[in-house]
C-alpha atoms as a PDB file:
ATOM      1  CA  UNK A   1       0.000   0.000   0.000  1.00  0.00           C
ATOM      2  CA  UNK A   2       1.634   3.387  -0.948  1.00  0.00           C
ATOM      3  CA  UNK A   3       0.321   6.415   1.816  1.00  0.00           C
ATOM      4  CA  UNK A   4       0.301   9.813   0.992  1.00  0.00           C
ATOM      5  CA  UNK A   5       1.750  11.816   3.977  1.00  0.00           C
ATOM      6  CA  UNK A   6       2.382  15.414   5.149  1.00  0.00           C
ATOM      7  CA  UNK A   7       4.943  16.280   7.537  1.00  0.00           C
ATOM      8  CA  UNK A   8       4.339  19.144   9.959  1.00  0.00           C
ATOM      9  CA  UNK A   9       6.292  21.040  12.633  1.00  0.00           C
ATOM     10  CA  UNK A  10       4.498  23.270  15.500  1.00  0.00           C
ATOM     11  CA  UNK A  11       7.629  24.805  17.318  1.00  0.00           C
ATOM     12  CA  UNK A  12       9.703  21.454  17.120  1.00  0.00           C
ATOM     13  CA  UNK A  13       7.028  19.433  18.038  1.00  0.00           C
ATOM     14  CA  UNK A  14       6.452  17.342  14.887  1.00  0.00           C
ATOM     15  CA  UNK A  15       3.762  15.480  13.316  1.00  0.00           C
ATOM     16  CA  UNK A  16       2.909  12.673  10.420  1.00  0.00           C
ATOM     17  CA  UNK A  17      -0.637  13.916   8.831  1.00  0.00           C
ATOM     18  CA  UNK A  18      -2.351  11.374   6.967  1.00  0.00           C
ATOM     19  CA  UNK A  19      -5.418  12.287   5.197  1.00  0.00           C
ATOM     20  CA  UNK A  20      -8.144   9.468   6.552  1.00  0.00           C
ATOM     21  CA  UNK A  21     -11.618  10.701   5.862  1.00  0.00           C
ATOM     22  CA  UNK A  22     -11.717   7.792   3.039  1.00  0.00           C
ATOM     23  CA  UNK A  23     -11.144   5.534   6.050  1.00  0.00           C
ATOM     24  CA  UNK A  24      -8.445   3.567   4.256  1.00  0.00           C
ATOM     25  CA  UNK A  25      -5.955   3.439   7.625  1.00  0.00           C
ATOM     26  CA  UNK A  26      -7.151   1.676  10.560  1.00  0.00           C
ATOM     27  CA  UNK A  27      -6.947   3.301  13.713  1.00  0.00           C
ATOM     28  CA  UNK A  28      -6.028   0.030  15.619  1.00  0.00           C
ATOM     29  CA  UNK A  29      -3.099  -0.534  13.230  1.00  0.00           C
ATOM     30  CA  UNK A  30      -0.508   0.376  15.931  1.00  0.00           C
ATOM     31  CA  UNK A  31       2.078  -1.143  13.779  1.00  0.00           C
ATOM     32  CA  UNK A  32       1.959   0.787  11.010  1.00  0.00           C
ATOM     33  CA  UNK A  33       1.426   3.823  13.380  1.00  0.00           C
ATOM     34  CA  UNK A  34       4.542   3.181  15.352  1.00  0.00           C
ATOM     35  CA  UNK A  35       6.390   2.577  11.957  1.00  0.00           C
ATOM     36  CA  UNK A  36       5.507   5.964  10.672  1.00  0.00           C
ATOM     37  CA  UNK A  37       6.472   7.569  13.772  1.00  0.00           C
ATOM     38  CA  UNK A  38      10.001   5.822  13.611  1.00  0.00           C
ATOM     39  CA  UNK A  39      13.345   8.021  13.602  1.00  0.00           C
ATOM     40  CA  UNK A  40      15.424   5.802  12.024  1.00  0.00           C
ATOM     41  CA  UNK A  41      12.874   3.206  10.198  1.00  0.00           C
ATOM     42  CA  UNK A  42       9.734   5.335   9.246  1.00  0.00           C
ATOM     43  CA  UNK A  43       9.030   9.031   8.588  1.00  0.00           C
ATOM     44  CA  UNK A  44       9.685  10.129  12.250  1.00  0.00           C
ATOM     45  CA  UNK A  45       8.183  12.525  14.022  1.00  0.00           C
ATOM     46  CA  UNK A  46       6.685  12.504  17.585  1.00  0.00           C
ATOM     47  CA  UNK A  47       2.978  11.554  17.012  1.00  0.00           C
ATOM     48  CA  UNK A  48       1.185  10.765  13.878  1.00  0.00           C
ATOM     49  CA  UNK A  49      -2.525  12.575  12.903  1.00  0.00           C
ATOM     50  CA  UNK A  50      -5.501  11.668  10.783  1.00  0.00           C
ATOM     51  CA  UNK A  51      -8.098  14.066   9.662  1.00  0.00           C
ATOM     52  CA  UNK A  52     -11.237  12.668   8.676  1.00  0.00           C
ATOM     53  CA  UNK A  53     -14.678  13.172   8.490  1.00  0.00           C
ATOM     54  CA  UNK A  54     -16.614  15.293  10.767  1.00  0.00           C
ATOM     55  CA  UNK A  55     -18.443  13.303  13.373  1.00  0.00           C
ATOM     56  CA  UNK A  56     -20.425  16.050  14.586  1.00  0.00           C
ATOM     57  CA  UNK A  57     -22.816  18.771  12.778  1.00  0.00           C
ATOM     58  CA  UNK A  58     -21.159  21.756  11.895  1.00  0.00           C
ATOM     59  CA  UNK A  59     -17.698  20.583  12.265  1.00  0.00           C
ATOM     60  CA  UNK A  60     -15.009  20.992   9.224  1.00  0.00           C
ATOM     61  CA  UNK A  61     -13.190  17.597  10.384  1.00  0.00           C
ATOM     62  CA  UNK A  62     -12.553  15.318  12.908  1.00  0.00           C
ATOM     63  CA  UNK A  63      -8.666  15.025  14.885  1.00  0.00           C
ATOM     64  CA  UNK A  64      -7.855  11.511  15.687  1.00  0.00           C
ATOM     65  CA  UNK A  65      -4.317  11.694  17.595  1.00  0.00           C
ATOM     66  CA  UNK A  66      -2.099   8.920  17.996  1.00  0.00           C
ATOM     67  CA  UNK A  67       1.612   8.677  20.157  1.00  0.00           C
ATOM     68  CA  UNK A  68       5.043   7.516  18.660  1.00  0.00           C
ATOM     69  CA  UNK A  69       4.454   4.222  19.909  1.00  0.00           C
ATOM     70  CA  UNK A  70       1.193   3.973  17.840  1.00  0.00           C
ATOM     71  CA  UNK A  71      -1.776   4.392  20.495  1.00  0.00           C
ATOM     72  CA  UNK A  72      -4.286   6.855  20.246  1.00  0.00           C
ATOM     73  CA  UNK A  73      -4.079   9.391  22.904  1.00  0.00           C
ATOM     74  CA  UNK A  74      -5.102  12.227  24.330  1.00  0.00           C
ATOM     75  CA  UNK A  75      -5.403  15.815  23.164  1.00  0.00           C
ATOM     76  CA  UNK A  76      -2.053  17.003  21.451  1.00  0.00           C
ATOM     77  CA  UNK A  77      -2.513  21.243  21.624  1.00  0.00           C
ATOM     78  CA  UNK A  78       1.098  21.610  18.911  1.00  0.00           C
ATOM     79  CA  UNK A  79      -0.459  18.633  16.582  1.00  0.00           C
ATOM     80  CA  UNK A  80      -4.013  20.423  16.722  1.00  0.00           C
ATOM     81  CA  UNK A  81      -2.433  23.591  15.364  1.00  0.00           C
ATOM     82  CA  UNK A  82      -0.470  21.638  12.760  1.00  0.00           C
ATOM     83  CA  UNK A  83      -3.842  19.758  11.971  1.00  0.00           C
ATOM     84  CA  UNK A  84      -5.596  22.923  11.174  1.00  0.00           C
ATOM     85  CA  UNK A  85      -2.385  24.342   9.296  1.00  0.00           C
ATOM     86  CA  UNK A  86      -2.589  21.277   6.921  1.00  0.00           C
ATOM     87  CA  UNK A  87      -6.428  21.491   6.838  1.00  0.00           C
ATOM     88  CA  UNK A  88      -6.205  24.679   5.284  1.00  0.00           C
ATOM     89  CA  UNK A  89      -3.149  23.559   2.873  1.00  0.00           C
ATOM     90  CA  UNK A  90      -5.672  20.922   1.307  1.00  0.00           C
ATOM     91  CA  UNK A  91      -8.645  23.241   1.393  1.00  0.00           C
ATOM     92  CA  UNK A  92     -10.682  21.629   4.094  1.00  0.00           C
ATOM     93  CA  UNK A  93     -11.260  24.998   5.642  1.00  0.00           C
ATOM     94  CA  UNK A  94     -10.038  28.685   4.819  1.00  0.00           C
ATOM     95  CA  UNK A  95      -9.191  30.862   7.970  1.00  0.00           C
ATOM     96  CA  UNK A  96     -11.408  29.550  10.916  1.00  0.00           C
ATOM     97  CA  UNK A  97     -11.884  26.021  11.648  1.00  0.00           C
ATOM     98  CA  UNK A  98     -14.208  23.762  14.032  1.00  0.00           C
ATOM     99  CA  UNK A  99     -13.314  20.500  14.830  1.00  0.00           C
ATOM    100  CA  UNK A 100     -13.749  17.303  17.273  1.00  0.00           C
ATOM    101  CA  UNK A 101     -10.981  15.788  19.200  1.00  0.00           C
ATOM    102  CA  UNK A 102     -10.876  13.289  21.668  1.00  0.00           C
ATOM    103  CA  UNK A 103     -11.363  15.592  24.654  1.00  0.00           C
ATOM    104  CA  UNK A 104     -14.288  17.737  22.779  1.00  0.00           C
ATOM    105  CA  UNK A 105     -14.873  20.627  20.576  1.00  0.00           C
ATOM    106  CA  UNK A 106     -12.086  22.940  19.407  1.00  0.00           C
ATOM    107  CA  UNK A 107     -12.251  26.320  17.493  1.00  0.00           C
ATOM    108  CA  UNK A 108      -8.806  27.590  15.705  1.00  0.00           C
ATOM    109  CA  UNK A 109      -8.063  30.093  13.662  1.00  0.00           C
ATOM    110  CA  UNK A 110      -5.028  30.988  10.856  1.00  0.00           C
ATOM    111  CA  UNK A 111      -3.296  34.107  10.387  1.00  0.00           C
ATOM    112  CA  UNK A 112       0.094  35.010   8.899  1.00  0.00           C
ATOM    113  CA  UNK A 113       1.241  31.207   9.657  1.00  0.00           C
ATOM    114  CA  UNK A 114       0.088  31.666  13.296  1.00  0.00           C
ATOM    115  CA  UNK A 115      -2.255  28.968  14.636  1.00  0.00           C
ATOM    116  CA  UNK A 116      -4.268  30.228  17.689  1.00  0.00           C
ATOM    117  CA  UNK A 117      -6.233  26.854  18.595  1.00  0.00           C
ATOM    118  CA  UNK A 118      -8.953  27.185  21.658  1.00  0.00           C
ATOM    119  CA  UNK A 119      -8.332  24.530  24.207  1.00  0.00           C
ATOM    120  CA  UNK A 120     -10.643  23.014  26.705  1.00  0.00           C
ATOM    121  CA  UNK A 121     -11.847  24.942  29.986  1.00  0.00           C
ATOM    122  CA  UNK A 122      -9.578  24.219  33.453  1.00  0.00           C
ATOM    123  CA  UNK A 123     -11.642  23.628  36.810  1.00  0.00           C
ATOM    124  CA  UNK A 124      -9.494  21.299  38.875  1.00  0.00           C
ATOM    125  CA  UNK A 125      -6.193  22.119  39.973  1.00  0.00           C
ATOM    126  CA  UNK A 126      -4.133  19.976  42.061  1.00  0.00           C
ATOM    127  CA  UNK A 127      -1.754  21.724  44.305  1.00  0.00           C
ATOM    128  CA  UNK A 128       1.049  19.563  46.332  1.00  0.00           C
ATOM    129  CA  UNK A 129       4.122  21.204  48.365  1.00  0.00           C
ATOM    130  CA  UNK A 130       6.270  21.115  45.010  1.00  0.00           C
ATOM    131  CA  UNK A 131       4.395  20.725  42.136  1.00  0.00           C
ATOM    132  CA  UNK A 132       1.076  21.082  40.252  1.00  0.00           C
ATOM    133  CA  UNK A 133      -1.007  18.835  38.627  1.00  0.00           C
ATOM    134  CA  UNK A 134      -4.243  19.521  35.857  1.00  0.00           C
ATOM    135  CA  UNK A 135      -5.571  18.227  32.775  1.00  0.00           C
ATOM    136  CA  UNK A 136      -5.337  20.757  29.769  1.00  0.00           C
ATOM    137  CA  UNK A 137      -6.831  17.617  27.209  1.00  0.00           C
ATOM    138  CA  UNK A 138      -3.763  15.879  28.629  1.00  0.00           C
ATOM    139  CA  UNK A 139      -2.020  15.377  32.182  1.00  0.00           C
ATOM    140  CA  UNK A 140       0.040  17.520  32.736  1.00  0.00           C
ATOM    141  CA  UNK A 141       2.536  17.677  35.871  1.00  0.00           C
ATOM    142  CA  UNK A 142       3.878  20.922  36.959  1.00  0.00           C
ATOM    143  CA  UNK A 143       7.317  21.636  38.685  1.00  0.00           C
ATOM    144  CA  UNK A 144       9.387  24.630  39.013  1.00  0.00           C
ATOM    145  CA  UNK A 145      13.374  24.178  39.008  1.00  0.00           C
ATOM    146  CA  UNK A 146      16.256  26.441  38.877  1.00  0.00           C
ATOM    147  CA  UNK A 147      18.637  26.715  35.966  1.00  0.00           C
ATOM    148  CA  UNK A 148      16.688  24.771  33.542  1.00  0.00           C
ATOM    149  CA  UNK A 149      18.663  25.252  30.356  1.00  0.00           C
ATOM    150  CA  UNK A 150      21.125  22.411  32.342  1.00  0.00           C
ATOM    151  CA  UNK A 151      18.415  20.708  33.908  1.00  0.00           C
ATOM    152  CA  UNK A 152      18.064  16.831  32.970  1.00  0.00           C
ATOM    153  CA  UNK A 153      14.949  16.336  31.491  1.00  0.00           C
ATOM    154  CA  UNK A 154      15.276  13.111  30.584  1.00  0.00           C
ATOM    155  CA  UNK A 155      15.952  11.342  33.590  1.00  0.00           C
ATOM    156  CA  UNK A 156      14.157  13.205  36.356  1.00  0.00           C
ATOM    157  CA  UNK A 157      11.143  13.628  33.342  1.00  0.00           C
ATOM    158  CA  UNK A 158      10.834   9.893  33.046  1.00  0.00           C
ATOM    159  CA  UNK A 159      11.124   9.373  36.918  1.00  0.00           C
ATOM    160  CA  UNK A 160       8.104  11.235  37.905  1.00  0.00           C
ATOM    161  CA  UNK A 161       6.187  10.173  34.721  1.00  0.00           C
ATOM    162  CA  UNK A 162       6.813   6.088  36.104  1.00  0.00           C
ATOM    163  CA  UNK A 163       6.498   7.174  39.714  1.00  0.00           C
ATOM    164  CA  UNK A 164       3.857   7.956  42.275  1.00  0.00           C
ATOM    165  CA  UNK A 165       1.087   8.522  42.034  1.00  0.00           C
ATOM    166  CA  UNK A 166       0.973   8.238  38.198  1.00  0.00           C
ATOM    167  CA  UNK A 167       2.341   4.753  38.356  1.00  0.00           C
ATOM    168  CA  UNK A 168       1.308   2.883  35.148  1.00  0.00           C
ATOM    169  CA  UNK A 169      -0.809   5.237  33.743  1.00  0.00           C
ATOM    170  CA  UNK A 170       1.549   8.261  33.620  1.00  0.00           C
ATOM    171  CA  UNK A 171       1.600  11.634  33.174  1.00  0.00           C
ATOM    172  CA  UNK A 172       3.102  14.533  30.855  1.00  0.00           C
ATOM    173  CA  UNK A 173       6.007  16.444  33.228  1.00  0.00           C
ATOM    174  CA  UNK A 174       7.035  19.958  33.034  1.00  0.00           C
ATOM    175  CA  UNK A 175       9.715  21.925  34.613  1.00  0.00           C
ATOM    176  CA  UNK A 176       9.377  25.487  34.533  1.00  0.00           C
ATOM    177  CA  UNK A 177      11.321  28.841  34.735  1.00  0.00           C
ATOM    178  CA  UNK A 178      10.368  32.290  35.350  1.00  0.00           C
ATOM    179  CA  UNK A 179      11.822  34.260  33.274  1.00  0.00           C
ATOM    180  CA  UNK A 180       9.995  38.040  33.520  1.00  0.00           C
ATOM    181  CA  UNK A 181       6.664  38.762  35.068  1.00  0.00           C
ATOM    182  CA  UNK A 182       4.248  36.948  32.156  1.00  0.00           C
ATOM    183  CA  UNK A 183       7.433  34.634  30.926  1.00  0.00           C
ATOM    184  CA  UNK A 184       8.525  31.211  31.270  1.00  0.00           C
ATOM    185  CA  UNK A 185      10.780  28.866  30.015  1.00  0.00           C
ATOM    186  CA  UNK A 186       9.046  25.174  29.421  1.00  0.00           C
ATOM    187  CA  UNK A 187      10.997  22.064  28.938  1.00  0.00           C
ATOM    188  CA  UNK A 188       9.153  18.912  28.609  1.00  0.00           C
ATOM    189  CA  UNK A 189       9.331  14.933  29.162  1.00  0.00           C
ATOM    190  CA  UNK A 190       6.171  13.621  26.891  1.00  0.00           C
ATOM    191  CA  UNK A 191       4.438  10.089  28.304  1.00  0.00           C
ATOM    192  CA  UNK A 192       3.984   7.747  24.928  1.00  0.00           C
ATOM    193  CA  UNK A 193       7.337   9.791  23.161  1.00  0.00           C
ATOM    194  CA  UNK A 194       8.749   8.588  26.631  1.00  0.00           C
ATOM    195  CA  UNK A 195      11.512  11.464  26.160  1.00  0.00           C
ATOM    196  CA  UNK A 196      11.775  15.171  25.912  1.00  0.00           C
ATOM    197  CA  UNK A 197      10.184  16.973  23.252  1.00  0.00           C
ATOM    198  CA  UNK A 198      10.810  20.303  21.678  1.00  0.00           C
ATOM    199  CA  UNK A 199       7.503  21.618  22.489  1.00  0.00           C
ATOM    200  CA  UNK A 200       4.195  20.569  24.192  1.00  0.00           C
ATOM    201  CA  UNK A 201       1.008  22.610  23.223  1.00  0.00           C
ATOM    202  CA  UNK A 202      -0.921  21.024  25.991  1.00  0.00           C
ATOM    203  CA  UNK A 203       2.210  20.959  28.729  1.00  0.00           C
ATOM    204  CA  UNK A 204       3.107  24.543  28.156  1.00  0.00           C
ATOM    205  CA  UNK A 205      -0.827  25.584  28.271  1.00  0.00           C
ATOM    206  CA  UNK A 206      -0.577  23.371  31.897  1.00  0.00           C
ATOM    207  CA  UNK A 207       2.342  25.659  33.142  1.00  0.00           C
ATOM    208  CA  UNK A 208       0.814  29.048  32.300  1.00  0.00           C
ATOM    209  CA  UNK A 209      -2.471  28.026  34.081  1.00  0.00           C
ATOM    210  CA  UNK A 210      -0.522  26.865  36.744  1.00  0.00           C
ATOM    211  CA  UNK A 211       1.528  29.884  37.237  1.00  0.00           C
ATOM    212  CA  UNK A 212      -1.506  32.394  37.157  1.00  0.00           C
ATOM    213  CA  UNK A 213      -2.653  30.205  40.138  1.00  0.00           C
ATOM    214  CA  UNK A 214      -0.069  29.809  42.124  1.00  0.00           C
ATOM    215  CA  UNK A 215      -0.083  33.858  41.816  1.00  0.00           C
ATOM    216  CA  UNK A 216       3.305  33.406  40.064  1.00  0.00           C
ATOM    217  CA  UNK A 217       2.170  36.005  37.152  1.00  0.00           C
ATOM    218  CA  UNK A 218      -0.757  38.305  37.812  1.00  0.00           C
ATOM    219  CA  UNK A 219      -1.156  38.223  33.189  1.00  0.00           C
ATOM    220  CA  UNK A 220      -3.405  36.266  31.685  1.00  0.00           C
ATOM    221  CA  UNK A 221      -1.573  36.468  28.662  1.00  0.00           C
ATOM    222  CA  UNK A 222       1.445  34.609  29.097  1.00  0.00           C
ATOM    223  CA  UNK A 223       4.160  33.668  26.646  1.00  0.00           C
ATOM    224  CA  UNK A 224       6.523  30.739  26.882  1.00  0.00           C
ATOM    225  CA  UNK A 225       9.880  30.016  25.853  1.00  0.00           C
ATOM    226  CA  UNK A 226      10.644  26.587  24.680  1.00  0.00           C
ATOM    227  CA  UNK A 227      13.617  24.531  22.853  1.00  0.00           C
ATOM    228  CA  UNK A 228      12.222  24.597  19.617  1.00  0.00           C
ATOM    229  CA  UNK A 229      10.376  28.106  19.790  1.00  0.00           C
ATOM    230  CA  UNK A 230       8.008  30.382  21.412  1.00  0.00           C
ATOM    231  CA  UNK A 231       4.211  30.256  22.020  1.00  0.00           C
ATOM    232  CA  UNK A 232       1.514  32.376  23.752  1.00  0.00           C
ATOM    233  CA  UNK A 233      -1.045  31.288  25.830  1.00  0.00           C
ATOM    234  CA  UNK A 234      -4.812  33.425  26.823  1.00  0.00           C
ATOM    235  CA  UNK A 235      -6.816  32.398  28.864  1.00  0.00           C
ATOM    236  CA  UNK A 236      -9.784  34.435  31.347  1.00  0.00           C
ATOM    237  CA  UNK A 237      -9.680  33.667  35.112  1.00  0.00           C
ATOM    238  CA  UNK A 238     -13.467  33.631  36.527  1.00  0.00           C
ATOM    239  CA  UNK A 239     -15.187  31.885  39.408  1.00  0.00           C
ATOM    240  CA  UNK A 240     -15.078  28.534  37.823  1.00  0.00           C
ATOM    241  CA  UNK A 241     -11.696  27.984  36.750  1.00  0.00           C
ATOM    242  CA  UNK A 242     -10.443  29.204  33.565  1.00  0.00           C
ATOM    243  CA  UNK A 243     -12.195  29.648  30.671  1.00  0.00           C
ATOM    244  CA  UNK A 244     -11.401  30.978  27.128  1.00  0.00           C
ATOM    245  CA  UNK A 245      -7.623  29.318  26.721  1.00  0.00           C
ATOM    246  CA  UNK A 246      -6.141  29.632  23.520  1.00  0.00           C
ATOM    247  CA  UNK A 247      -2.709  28.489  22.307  1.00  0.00           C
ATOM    248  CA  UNK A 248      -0.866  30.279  19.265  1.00  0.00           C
ATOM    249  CA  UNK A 249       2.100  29.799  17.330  1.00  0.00           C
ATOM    250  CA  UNK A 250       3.521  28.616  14.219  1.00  0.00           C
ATOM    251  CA  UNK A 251       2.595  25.600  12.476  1.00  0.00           C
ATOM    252  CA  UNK A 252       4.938  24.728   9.146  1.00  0.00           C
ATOM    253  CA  UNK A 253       4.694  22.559   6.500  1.00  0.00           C
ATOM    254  CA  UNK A 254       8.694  20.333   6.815  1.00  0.00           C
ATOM    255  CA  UNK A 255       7.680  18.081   4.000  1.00  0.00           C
ATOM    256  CA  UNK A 256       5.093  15.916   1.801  1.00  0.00           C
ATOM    257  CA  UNK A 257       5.470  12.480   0.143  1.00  0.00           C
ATOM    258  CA  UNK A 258       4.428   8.801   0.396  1.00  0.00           C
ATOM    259  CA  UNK A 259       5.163   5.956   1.904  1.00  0.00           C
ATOM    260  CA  UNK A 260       5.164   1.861   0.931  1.00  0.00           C
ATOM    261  CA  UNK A 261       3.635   0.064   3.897  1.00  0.00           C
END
């Protein structure tokens, strides 16, 4: 079987986009998902995408979101972005999109290559003596630490991500610096990568909720600094949580071709 494929890039975070609303790919075919995804063997890239049909009324497409090691997962906010970037590259949508993902309705929009994509709303924040924990669409676990450009990632990352009291299940870690009042530099260990990534649309929307409630930054505007590039995230505190989040940055086009599976 030869698969058309596009190759996108949200701030390092990377992505294999496969076309799907002819249903041809299975979404249990971890195999070939995991193959895709593969540095050395496949296309590479750190989670893999199909677009297909809309599933509810008045949606432009669905997102179906799958890890490097071929599962489908949870909400991915840099693979959204990249979705709706390649949505409008095969004329799907113009400037606006609404689509489905697996944690419910998302509304984006496209501008001068920036992708601002509307997460879900925050209510539940769990606060511990050194870290945070909260679901932005994924798990996210939040923890401040000091000179993080020579921070290892990798090792303390995958310790907390295997450890209580995510155990088996796991969780998405982030370690965090402030940088200036409404600042922060984001490094993060991704569960189902199971090593650092670039960028994380979801992890860095985690830490700038997380700040504003630990009374960190007063802004609700917040911009974040991360290895592979810089993204802003808005969001409006009210009794309930928070509520109109959005995540922007760039979403590029690396590459197109096919594949022989």
């Amino acid at each position: 079987m030869i698969i058309p494929f596009y190759k996108y890039q949200g701030t390092g975070n990377d992505f294999v986009i496969i076309d799907n609303r002819n249903n041809s790919l299975s979404k249990n075919n971890t195999k070939l998902i995991a193959h895709l995804c593969d540095r050395k063997f496949g296309i590479g890239a750190d989670g893999c995408m199909f677009l297909e049909t809309p599933s509810v009324n008045g949606d432009d497409f669905t997102m179906v979101y799958f890890n490097a090691d071929g599962n489908e997962s949870t909400m991915c906010g840099n693979g959204g972005r990249c979705l709706v970037a390649f949505a409008k590259e095969i004329g799907v949508i113009n400037n606006t999109a609404k689509f489905s993902a697996i944690d419910g309705p998302h509304d984006a929009t496209v501008e001068n290559g920036i992708v601002k994509l509307g997460m879900q709303n925050v209510t539940d924040i769990t606060t511990q003596t050194n870290y945070w924990w909260l679901d932005t669409g994924s798990p996210h676990h939040v923890q401040e630490e000091k000179n993080l450009d020579t921070f290892d990632v990798f090792t303390n990352g995958k310790k907390i991500r295997n450890g209580a009291p995510y155990f088996e299940k796991g969780s998405n870690v982030n370690f965090v610096e402030q940088i200036t009042e409404d600042t922060f530099n984001v490094r993060t260990y991704e569960r189902g990568v199971e090593d650092e990534t670039l960028s994380c649309g979801t992890g860095v929307t985690a830490v700038a909720i997380a700040m504003h409630n630990a009374k960190k930054t007063s802004s609700e505007n917040i911009h974040i600094k991360t290895l592979g590039g810089n993204l802003s995230i808005h969001f409006k505190k009210t009794n309930d949580g928070y509520k109109n989040v959005y995540l922007s940055g760039p979403a590029t086009l690396a590459f197109k071709g096919e594949i022989e599976w």
